[in-house]
C-alpha atoms as a PDB file:
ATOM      1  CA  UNK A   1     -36.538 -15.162 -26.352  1.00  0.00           C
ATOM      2  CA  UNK A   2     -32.817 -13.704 -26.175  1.00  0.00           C
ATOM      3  CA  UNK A   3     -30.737 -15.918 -23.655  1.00  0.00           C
ATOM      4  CA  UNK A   4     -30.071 -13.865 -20.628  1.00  0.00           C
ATOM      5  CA  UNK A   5     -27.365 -12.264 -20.126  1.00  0.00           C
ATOM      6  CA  UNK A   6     -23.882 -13.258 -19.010  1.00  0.00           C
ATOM      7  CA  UNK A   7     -23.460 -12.730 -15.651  1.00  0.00           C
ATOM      8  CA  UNK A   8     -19.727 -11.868 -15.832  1.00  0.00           C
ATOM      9  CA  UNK A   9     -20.901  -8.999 -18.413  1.00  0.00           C
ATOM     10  CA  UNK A  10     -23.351  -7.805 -16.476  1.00  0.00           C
ATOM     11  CA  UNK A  11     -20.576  -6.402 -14.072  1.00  0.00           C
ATOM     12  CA  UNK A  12     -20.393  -2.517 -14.452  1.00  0.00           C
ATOM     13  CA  UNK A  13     -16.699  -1.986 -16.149  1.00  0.00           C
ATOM     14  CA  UNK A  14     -15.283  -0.908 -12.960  1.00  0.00           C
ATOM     15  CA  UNK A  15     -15.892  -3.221 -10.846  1.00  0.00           C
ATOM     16  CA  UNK A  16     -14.553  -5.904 -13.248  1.00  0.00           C
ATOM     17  CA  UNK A  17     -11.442  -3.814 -13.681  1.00  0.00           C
ATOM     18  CA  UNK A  18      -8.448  -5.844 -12.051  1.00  0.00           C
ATOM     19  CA  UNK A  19      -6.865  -3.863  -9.266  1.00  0.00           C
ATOM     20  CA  UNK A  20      -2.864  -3.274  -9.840  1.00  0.00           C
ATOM     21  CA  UNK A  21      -0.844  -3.697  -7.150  1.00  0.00           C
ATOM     22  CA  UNK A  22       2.456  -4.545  -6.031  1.00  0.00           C
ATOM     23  CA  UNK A  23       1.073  -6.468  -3.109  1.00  0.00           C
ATOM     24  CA  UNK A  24      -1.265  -8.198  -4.485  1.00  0.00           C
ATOM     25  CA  UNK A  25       0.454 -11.432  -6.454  1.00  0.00           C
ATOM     26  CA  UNK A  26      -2.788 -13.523  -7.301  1.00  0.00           C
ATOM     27  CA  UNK A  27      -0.792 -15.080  -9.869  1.00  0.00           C
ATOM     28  CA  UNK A  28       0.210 -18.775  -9.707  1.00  0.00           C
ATOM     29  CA  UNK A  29      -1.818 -19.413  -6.600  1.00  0.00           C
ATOM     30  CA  UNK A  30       0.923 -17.343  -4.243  1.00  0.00           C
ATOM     31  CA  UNK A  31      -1.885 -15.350  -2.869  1.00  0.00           C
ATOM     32  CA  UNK A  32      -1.168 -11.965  -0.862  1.00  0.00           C
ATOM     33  CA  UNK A  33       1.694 -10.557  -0.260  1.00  0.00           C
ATOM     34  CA  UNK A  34       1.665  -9.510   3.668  1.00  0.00           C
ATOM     35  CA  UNK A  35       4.555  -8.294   6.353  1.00  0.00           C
ATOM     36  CA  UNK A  36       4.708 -11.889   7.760  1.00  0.00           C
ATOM     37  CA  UNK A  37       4.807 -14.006   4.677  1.00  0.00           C
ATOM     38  CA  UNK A  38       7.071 -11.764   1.933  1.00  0.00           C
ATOM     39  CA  UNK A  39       9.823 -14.161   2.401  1.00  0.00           C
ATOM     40  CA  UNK A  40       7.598 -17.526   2.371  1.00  0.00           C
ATOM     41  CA  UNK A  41       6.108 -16.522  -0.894  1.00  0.00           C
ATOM     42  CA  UNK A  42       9.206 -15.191  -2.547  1.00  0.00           C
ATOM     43  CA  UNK A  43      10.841 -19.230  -1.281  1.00  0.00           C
ATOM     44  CA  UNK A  44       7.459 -20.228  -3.565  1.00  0.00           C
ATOM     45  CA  UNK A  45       8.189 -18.150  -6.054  1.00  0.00           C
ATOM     46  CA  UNK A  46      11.992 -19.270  -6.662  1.00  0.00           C
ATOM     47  CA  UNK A  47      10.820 -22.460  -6.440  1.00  0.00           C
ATOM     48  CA  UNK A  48       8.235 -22.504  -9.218  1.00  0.00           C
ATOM     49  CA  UNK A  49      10.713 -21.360 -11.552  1.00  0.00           C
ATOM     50  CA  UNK A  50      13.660 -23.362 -10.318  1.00  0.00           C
ATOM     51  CA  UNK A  51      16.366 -20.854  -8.888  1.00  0.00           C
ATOM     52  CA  UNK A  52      18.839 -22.285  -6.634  1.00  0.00           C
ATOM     53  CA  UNK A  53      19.390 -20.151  -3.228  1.00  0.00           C
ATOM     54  CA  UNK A  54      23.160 -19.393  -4.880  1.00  0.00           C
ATOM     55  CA  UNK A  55      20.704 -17.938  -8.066  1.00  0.00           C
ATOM     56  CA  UNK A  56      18.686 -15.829  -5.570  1.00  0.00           C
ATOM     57  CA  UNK A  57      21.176 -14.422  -3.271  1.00  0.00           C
ATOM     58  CA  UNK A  58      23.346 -13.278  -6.666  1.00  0.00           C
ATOM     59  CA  UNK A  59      20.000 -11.368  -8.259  1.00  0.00           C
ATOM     60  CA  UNK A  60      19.751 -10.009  -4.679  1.00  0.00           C
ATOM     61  CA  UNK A  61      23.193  -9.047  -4.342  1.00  0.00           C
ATOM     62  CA  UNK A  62      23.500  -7.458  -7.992  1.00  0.00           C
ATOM     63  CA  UNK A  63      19.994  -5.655  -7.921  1.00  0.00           C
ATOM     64  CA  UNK A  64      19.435  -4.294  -4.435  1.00  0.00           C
ATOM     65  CA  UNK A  65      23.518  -4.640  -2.518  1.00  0.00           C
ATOM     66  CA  UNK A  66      21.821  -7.684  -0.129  1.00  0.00           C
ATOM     67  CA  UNK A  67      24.195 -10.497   0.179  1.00  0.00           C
ATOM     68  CA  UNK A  68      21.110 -12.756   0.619  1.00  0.00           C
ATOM     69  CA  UNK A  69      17.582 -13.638  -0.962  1.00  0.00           C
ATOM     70  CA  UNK A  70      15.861 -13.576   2.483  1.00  0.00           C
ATOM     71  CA  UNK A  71      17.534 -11.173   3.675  1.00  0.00           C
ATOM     72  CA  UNK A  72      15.556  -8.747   1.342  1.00  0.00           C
ATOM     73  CA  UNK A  73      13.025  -5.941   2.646  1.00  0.00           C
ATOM     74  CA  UNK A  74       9.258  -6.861   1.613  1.00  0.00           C
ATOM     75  CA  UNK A  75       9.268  -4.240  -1.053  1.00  0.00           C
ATOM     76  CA  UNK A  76      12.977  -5.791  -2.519  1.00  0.00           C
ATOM     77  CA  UNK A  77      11.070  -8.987  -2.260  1.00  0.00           C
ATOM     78  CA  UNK A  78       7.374  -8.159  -3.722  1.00  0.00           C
ATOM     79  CA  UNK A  79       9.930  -6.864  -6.794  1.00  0.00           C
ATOM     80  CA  UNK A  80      11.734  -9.940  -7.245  1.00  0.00           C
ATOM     81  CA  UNK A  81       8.398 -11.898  -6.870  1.00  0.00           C
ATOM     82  CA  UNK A  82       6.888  -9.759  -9.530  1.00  0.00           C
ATOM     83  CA  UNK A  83      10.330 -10.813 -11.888  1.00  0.00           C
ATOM     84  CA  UNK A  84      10.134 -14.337 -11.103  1.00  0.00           C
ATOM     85  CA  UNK A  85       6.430 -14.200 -12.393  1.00  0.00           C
ATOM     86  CA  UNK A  86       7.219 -12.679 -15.616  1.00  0.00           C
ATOM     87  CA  UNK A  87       9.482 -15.440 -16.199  1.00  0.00           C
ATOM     88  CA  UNK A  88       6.630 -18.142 -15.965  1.00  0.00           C
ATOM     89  CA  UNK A  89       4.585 -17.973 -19.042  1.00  0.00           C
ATOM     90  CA  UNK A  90       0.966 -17.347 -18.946  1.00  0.00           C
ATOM     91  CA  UNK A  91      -1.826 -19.760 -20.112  1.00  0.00           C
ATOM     92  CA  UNK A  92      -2.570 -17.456 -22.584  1.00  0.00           C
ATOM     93  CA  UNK A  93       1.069 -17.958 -23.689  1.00  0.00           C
ATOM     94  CA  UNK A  94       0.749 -21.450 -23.116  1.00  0.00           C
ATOM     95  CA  UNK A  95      -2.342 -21.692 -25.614  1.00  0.00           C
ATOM     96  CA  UNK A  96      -0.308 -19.951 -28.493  1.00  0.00           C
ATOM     97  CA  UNK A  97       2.204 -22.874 -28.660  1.00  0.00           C
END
C-alpha cells in the first residue's frame, strides 16, 4: 500500500500560506511584536547582530530624525527590526556555504 500521506501536505494551500506582517517577527525566536515590548525586542534584535547603542541611535537619527534607538515609535522600530533581520542570514543561506 502507498504510505500515507504527509501530514504537512495535507494542509489546504491556504492555510499553510505564511501570514505577512509587519508585526509579526517570528524570525530568530523574537516572537511578537506588541505596544509593550517594541523596544525590548528591537534591544534583541541589535544585539543578535552586534550594533552598538552609538550604531542604533545614528540609523535612527539618519532614517527617521530620532536622536535615539529607543526613543523610536513601534512602527520606526518594527522597521528597523525588520532591517536588522535581513542582515542575519537565513539557514537556507547558511546551507549554501
Amino acid at each position: 500500500p502507498p504510505p500515507p500521506p504527509d501530514p504537512v501536505q495535507a494542509v489546504p494551500a491556504a492555510a499553510a500560506a505564511p501570514v505577512e506582517s509587519a508585526r509579526a517577527i517570528p524570525r530568530h525566536g523574537l516572537g511578537e511584536v506588541t505596544d509593550q515590548n517594541y523596544l525590548t525586542v528591537l534591544g534583541k534584535a541589535l544585539d543578535m547582530i552586534g550594533w552598538s547603542d552609538e550604531q542604533a541611535d545614528q540609523y535612527s537619527k539618519d532614517t527617521f530624525g530620532v536622536s535615539h534607538w529607543d526613543e523610536l515609535g513601534r512602527s520606526q522600530a518594527e522597521k528597523l527590526i525588520s532591517v536588522l533581520l535581513d542582515q542575519i542570514p537565513s539557514s537556507s543561506d547558511q546551507a549554501k556555504v
